[in-house]
C-alpha atoms as a PDB file:
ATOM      1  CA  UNK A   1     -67.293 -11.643  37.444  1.00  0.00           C
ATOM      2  CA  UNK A   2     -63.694 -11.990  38.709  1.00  0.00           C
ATOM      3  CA  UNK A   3     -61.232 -14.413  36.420  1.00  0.00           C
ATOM      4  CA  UNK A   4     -60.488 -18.164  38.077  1.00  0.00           C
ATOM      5  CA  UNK A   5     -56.792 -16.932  38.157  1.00  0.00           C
ATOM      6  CA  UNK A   6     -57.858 -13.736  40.435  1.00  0.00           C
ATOM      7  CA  UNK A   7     -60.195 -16.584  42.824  1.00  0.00           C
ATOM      8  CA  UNK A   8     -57.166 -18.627  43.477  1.00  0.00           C
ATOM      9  CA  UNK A   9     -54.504 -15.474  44.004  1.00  0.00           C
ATOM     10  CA  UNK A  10     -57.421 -14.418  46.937  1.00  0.00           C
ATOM     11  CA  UNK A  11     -57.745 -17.646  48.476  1.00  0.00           C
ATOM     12  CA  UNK A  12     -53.318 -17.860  48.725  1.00  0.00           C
ATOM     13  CA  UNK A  13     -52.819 -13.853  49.501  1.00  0.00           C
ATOM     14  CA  UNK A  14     -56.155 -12.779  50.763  1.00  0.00           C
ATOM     15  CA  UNK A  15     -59.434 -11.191  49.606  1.00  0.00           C
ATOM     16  CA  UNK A  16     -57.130  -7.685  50.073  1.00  0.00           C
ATOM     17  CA  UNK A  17     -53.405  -7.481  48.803  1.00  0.00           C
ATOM     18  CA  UNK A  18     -50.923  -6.586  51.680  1.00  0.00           C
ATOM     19  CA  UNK A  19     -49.566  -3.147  51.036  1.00  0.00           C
ATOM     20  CA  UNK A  20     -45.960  -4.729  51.314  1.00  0.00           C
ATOM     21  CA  UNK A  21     -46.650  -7.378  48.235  1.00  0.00           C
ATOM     22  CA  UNK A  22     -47.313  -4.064  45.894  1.00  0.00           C
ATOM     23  CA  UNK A  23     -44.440  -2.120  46.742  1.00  0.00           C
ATOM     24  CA  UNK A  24     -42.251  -5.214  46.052  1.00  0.00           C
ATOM     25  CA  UNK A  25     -43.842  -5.471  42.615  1.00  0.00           C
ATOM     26  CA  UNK A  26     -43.526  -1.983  41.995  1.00  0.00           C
ATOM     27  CA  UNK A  27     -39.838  -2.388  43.115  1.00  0.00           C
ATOM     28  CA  UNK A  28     -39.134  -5.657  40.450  1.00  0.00           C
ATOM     29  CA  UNK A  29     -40.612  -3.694  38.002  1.00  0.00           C
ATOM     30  CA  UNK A  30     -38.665  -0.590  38.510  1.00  0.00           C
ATOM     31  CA  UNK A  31     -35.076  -2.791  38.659  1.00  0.00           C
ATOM     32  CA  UNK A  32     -36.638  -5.001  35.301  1.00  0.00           C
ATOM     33  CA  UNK A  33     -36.746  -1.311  33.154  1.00  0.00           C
ATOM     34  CA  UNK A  34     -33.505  -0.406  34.827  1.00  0.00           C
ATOM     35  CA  UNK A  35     -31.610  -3.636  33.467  1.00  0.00           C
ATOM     36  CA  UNK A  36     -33.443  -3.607  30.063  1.00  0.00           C
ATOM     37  CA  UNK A  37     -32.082   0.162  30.259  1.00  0.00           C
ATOM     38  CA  UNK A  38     -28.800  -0.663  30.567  1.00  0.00           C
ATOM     39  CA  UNK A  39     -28.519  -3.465  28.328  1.00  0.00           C
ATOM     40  CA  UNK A  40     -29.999  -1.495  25.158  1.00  0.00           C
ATOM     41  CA  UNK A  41     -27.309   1.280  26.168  1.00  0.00           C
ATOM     42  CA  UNK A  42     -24.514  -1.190  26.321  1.00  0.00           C
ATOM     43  CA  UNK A  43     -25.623  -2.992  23.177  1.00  0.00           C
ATOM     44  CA  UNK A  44     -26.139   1.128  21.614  1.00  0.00           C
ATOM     45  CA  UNK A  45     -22.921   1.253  22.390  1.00  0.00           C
ATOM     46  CA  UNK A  46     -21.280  -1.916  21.088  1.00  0.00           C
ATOM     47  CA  UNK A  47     -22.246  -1.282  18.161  1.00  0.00           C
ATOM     48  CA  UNK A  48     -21.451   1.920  17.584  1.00  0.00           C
ATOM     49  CA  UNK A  49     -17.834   0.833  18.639  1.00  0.00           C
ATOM     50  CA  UNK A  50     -17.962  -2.059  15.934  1.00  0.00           C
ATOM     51  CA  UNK A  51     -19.023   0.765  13.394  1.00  0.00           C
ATOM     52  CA  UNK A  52     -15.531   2.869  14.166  1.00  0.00           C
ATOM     53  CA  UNK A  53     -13.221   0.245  12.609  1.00  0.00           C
ATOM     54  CA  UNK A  54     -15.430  -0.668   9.981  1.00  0.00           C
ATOM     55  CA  UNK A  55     -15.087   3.146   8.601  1.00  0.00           C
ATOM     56  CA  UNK A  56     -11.570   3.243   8.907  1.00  0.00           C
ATOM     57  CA  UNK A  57     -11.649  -0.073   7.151  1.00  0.00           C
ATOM     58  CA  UNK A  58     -13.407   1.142   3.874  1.00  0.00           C
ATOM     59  CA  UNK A  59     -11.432   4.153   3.743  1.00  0.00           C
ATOM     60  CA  UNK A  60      -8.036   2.240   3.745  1.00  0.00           C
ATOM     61  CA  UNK A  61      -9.112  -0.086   1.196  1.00  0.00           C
ATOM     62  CA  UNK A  62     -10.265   2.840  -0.879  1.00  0.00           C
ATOM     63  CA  UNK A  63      -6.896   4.004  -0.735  1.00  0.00           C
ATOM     64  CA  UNK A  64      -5.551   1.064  -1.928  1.00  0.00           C
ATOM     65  CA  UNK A  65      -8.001   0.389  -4.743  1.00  0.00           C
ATOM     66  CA  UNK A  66      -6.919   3.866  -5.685  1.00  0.00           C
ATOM     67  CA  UNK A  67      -3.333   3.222  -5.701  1.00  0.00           C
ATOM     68  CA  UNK A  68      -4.211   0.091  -7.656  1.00  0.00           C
ATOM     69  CA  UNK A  69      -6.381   1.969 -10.176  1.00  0.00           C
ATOM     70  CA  UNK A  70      -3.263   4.299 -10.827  1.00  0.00           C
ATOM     71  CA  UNK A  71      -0.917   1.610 -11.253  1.00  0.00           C
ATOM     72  CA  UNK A  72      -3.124  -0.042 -13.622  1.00  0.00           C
ATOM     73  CA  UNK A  73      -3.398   3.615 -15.834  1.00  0.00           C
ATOM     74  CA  UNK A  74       0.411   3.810 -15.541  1.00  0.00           C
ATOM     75  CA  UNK A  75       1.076   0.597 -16.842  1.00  0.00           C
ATOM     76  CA  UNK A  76      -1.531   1.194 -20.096  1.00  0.00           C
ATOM     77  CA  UNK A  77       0.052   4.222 -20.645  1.00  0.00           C
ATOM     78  CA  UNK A  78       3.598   2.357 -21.310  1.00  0.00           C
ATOM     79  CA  UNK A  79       1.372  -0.216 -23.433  1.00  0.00           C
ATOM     80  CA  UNK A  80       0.627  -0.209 -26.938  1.00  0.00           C
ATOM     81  CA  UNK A  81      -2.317   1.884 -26.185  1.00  0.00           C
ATOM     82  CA  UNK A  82      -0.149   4.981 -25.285  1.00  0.00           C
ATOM     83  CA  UNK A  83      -1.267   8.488 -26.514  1.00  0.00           C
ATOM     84  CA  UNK A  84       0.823   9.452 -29.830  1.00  0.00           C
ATOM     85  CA  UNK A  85       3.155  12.550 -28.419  1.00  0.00           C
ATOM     86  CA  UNK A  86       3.205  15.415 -30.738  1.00  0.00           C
ATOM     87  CA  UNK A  87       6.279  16.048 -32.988  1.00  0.00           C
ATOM     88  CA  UNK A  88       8.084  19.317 -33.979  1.00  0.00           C
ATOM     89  CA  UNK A  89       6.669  20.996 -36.876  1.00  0.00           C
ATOM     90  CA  UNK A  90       9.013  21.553 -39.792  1.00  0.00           C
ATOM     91  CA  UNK A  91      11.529  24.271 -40.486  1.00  0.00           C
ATOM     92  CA  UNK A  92       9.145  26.334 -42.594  1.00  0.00           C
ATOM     93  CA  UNK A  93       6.728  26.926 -39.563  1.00  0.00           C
ATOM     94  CA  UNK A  94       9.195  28.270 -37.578  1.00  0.00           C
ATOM     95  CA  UNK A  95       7.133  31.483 -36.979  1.00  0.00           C
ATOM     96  CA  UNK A  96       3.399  29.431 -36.916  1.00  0.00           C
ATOM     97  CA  UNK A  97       1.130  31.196 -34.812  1.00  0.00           C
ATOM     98  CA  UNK A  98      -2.567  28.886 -35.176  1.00  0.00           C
ATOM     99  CA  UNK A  99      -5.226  30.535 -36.907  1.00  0.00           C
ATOM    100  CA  UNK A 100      -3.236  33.709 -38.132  1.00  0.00           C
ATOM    101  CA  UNK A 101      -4.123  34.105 -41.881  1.00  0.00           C
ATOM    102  CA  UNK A 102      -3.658  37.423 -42.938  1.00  0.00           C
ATOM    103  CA  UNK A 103      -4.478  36.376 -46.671  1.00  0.00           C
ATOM    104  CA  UNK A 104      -7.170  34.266 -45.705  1.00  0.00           C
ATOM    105  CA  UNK A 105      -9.024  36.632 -43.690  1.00  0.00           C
ATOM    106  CA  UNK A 106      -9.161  39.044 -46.434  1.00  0.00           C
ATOM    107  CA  UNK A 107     -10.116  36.878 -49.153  1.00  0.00           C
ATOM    108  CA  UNK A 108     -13.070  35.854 -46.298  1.00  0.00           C
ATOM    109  CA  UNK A 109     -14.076  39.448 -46.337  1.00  0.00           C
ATOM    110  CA  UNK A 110     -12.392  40.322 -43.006  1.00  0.00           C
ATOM    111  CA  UNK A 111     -11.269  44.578 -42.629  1.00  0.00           C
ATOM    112  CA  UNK A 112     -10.725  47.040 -41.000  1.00  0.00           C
ATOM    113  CA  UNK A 113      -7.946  45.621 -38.726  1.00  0.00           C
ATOM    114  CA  UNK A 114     -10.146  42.343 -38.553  1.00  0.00           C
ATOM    115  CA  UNK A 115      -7.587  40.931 -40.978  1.00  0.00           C
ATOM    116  CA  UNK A 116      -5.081  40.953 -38.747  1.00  0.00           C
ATOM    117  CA  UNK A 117      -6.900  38.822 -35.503  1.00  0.00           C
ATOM    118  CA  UNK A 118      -7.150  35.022 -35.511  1.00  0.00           C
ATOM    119  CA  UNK A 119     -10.141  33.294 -37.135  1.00  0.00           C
ATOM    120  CA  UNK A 120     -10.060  29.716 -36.336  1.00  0.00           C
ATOM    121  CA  UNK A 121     -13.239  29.186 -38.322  1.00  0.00           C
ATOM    122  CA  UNK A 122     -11.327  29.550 -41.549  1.00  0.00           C
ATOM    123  CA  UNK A 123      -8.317  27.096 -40.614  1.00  0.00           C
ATOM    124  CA  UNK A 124      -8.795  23.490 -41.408  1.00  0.00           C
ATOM    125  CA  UNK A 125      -8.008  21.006 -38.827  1.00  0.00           C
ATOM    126  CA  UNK A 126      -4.238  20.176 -40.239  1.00  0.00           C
ATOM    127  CA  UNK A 127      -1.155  18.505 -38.567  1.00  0.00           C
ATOM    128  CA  UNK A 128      -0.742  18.748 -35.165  1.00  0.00           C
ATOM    129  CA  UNK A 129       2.766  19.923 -33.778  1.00  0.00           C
ATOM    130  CA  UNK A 130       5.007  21.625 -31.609  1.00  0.00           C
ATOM    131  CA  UNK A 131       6.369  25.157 -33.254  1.00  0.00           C
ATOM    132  CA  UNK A 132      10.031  24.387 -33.444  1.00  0.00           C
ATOM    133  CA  UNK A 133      12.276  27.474 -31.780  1.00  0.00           C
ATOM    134  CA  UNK A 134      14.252  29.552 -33.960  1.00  0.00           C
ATOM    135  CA  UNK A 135      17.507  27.869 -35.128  1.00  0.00           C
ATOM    136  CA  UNK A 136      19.817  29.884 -32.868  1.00  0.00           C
ATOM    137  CA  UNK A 137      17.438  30.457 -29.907  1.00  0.00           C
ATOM    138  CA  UNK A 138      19.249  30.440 -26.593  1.00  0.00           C
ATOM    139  CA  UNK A 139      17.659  30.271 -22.955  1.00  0.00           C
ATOM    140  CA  UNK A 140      17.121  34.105 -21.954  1.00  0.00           C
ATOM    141  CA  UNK A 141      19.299  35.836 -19.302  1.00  0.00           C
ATOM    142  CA  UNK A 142      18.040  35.714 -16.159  1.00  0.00           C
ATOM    143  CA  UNK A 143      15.845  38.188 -14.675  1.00  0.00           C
ATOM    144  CA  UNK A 144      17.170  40.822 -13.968  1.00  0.00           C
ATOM    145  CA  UNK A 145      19.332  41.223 -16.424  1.00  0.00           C
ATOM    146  CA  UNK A 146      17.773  40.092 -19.394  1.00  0.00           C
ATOM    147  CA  UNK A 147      15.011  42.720 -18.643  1.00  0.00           C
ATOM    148  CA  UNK A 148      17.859  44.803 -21.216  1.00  0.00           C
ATOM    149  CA  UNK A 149      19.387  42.150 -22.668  1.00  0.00           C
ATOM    150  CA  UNK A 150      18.601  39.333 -25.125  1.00  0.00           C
ATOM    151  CA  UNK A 151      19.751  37.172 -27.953  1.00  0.00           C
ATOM    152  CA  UNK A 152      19.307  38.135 -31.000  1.00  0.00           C
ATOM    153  CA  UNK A 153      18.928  35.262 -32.355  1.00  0.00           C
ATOM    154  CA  UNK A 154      15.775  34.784 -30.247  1.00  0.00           C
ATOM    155  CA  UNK A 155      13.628  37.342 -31.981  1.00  0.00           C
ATOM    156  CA  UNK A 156      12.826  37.640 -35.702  1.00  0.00           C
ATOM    157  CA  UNK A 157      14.853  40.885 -36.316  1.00  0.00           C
ATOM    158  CA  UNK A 158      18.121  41.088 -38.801  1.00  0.00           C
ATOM    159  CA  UNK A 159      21.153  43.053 -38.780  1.00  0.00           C
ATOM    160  CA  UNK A 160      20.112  44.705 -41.895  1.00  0.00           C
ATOM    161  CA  UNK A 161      16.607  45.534 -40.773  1.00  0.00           C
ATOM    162  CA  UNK A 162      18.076  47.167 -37.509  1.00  0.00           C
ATOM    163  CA  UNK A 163      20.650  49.376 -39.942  1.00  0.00           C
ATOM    164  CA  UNK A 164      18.057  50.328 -42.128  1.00  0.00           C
ATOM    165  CA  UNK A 165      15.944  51.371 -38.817  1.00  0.00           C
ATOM    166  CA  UNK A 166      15.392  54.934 -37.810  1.00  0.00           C
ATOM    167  CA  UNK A 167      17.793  56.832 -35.496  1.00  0.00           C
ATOM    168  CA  UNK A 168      14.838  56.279 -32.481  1.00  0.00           C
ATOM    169  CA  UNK A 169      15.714  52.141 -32.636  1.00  0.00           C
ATOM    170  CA  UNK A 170      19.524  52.392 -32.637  1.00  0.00           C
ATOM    171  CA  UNK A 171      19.043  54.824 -29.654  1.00  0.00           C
ATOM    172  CA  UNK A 172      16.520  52.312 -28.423  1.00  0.00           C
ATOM    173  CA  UNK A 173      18.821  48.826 -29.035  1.00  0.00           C
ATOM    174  CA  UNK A 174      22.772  48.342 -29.351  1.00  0.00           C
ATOM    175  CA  UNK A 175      22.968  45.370 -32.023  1.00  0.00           C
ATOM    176  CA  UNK A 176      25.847  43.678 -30.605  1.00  0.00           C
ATOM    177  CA  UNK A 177      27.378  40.688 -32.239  1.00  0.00           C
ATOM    178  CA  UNK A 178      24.928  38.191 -30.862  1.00  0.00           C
ATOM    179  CA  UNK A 179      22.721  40.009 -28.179  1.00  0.00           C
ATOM    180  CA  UNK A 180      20.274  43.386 -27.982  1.00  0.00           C
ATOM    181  CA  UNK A 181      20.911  45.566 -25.539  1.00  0.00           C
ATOM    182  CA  UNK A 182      18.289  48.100 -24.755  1.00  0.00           C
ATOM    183  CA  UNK A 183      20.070  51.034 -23.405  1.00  0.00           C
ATOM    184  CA  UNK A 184      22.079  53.681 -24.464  1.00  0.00           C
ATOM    185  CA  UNK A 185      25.847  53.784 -25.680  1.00  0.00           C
ATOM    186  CA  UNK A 186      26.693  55.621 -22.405  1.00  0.00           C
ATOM    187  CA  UNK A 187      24.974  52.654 -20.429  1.00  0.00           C
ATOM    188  CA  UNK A 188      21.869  54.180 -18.828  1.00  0.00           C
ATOM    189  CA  UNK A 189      18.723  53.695 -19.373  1.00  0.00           C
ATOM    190  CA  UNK A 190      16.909  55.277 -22.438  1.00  0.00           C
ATOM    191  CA  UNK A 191      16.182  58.756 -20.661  1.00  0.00           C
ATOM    192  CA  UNK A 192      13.041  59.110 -23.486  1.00  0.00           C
ATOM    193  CA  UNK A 193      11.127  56.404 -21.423  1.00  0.00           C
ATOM    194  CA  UNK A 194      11.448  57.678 -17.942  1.00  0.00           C
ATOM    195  CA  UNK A 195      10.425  61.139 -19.302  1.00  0.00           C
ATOM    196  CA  UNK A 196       7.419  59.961 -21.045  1.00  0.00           C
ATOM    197  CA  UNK A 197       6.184  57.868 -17.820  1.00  0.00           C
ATOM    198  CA  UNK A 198       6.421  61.090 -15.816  1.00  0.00           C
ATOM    199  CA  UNK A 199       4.266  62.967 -18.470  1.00  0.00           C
ATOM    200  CA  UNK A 200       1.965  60.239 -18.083  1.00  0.00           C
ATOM    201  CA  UNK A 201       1.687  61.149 -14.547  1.00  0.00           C
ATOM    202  CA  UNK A 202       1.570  64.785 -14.495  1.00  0.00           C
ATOM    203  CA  UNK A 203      -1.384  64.521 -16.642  1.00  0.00           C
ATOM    204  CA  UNK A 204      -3.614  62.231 -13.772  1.00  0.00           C
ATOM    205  CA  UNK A 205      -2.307  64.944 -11.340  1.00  0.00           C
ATOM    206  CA  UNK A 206       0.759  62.943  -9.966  1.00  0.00           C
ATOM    207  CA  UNK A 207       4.171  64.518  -9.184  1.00  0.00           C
ATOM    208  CA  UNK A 208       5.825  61.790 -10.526  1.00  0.00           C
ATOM    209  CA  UNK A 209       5.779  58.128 -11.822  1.00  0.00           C
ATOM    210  CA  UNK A 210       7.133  57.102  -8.786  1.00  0.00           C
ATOM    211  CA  UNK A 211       3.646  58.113  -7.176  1.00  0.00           C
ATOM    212  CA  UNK A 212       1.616  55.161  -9.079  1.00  0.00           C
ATOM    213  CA  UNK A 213       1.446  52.724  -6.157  1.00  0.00           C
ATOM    214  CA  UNK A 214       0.269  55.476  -4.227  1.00  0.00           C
ATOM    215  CA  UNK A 215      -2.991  56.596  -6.229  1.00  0.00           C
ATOM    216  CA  UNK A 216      -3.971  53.469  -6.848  1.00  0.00           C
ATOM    217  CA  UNK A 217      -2.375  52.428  -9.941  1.00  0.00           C
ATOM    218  CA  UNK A 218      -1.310  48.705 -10.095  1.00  0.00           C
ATOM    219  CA  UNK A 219      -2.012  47.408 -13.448  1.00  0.00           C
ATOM    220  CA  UNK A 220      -1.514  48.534 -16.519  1.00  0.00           C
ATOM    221  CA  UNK A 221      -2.874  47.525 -19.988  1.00  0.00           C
ATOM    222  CA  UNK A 222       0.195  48.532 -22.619  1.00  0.00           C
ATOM    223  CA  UNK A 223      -1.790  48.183 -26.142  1.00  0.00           C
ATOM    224  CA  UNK A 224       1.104  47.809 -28.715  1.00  0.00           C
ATOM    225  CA  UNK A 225       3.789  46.355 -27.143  1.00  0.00           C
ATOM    226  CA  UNK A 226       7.014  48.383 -29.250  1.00  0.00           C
ATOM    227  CA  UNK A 227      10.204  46.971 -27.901  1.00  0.00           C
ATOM    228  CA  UNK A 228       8.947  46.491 -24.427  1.00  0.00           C
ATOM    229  CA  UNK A 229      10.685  49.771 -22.625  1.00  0.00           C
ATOM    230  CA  UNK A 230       7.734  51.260 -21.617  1.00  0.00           C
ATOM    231  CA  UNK A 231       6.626  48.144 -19.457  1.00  0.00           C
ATOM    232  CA  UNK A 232      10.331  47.632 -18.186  1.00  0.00           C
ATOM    233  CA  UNK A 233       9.967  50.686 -16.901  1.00  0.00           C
ATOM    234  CA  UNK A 234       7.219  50.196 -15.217  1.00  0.00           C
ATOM    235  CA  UNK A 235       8.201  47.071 -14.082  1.00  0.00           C
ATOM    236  CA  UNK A 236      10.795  48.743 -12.218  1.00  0.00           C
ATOM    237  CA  UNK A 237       8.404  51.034 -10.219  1.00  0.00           C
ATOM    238  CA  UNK A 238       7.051  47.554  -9.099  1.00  0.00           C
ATOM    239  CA  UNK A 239       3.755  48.303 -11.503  1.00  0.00           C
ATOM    240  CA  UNK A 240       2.183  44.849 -13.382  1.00  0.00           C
ATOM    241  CA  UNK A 241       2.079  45.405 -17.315  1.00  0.00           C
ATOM    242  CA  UNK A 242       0.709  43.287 -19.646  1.00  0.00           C
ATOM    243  CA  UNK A 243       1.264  44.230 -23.022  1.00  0.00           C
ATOM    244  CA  UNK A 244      -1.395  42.771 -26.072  1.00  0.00           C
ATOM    245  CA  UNK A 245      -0.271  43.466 -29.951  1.00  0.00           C
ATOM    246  CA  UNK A 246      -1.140  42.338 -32.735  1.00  0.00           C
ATOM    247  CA  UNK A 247       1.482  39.673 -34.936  1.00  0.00           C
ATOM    248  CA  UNK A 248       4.114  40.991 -37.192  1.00  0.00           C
ATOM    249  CA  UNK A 249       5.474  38.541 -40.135  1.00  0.00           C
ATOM    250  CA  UNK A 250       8.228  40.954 -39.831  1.00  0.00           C
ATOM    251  CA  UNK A 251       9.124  40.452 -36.061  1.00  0.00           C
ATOM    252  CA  UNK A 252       6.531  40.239 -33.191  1.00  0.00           C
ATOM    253  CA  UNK A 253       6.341  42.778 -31.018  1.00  0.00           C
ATOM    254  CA  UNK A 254       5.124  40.101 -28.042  1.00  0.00           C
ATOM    255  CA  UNK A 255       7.929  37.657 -28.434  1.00  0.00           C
ATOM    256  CA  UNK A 256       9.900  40.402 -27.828  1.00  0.00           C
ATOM    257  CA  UNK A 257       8.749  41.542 -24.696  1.00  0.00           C
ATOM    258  CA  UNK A 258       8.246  37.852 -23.648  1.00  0.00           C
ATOM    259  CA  UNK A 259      12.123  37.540 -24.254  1.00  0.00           C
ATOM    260  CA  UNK A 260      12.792  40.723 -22.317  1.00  0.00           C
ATOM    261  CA  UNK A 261      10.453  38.836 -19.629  1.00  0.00           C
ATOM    262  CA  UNK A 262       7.544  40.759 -19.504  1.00  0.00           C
ATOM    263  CA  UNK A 263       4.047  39.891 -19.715  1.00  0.00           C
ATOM    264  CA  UNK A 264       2.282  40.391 -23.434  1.00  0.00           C
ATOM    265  CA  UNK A 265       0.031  37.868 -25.775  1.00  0.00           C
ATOM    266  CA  UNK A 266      -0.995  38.492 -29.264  1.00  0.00           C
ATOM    267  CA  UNK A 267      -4.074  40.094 -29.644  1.00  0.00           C
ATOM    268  CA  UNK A 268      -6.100  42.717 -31.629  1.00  0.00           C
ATOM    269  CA  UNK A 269      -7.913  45.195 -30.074  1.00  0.00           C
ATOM    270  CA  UNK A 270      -9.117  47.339 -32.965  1.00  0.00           C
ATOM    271  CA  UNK A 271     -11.862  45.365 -33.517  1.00  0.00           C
ATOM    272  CA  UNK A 272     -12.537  43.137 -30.441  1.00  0.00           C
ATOM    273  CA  UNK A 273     -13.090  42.970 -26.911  1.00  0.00           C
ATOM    274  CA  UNK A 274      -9.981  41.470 -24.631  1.00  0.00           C
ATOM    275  CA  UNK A 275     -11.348  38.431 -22.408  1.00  0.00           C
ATOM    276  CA  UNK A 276     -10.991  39.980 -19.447  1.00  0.00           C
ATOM    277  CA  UNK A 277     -13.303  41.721 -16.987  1.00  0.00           C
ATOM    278  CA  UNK A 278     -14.386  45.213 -16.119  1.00  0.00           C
ATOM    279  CA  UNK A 279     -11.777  47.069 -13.796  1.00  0.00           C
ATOM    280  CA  UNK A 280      -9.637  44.357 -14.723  1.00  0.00           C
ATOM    281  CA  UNK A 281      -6.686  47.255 -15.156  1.00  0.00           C
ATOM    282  CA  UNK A 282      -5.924  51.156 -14.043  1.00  0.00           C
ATOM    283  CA  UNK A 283      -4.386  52.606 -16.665  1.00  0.00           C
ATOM    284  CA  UNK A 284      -4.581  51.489 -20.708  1.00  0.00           C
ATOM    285  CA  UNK A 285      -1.606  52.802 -22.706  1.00  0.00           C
ATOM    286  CA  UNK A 286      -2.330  53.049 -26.180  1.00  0.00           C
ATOM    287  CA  UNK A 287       0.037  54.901 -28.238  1.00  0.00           C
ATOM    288  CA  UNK A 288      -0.423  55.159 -31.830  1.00  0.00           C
ATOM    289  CA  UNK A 289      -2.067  52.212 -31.661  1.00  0.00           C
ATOM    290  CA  UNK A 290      -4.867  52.802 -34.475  1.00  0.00           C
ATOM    291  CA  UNK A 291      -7.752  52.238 -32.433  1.00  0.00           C
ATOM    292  CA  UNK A 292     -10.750  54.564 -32.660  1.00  0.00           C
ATOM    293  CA  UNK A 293     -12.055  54.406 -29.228  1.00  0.00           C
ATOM    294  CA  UNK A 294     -15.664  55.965 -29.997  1.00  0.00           C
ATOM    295  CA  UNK A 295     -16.358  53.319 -32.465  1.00  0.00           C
ATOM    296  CA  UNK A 296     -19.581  50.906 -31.238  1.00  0.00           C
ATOM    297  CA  UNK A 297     -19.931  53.398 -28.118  1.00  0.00           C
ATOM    298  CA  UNK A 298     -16.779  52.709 -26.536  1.00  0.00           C
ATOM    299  CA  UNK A 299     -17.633  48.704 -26.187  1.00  0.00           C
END
């Protein structure tokens, strides 16, 4: 049963639609989905332009709130609620290094060279400071010339501990009237060293020390620092050093190789494993260092 709506579209058109009155409706409704089209792609497209500056927007103003939010820290720290700065400690912790307790450590129960590394366990929390410099310390030399020559008022060494040294130091260091100078009194170079470097070599096979860079050899571990020549030396055949000892009340063997400018920290390694990883160096240098290398299978 047709629809009243279909009787009175036959009686104005027709009982049969002409075939020209369908392919103008199929023609409307083609150019109808072809405006929608293009008014959902310009309005796509609107608003992804509108988005653009909106982006930009935010990130400027985060940039601003940023600057404000350091002006704001700035200003707090100049308040009353700035951080206390640490003072210098007083004149009899001239030498302080934190944690070193030789007495302590034994009365703990530490031996066997354990007595000598750092326990922070045993060290109550006390005043914090800033180690003062020695009285007379002056700014080291420039490199390369203070690689041979320091202050001596730098370092914890005397004139009367120097005198009363064996023959091997004064051939090692001129004591001048304020500065060390590690050479010899003709000027050169301690000779000892250079010899020593190139036994070293001979005995991996090399023909010389100059022949480290070529087999490989770039870093070097230097257990027991001494007065630094061996690691000036190699220095100058362009080889990295680091020297570890352990602390001397008497005069550090790190501060002075740090003076000299070479690499070195205070550290143990009779009993204790350095913080670094495996392969970390070539060669280790260890002479008369004390160390019993088979001890906990070689860990």
């Amino acid at each position: 049963m047709r629809s009243p709506w279909f009787n009175k579209l036959s009686v104005v058109l027709g009982p049969r639609l002409p075939r020209s009155w369908l392919l103008l409706c199929v023609v409307s409704v083609l150019a109808l989905i072809a405006v929608l089209g293009s008014s959902s792609s310009n309005a796509f497209d609107s608003v992804t332009y509108t988005h653009i500056p909106e982006i930009y927007t935010n990130y400027r103003r985060l940039k601003e709130q940023a600057a404000v939010d350091y002006l704001e820290l700035k200003t707090l720290s100049l308040g009353a609620s700035r951080q206390r700065e640490l003072g210098l400690c007083g004149k009899e912790r001239e030498n302080y290094v934190p944690c070193y307790n030789v007495s302590a450590n034994l009365l703990a129960g530490f031996k066997d060279g354990e007595e000598f590394d750092r326990h922070c366990e045993l060290s109550r929390r006390g005043e914090q400071c800033l180690v003062r410099p020695p009285k007379d310390y002056k700014i080291p030399l420039r490199w390369p010339a203070g690689k041979d020559v320091i202050w001596s008022g730098n370092v914890k060494i005397s004139k009367d501990q120097f005198l009363s040294s064996g023959s091997m130091t004064k051939r090692l260091m001129l004591l001048e009237e304020n500065q060390i100078a590690f050479q010899t009194e003709d000027g050169g170079i301690f000779d000892g060293v250079k010899d020593y470097s190139r036994q070293i070599a001979e005995m991996i096979g090399l023909g010389s020390d100059s022949e480290f860079l070529q087999a490989g050899v770039r870093t070097v571990l230097d257990i027991g620092c001494g007065f630094g020549s061996f690691g000036a030396h190699l220095v100058s055949l362009k080889l990295m050093a680091l020297c570890v000892a352990a602390y001397e009340a008497t005069g550090s063997q790190v501060q002075l190789a740090l003076e000299r400018g070479l690499p070195a920290m205070i550290g143990n390694f009779i009993r204790r494993q350095l913080p670094y990883p495996s392969l970390s160096f070539d060669i280790i240098h260890c002479a008369q260092c004390g160390i019993v290398w088979d001890e906990k299978d070689g860990c």
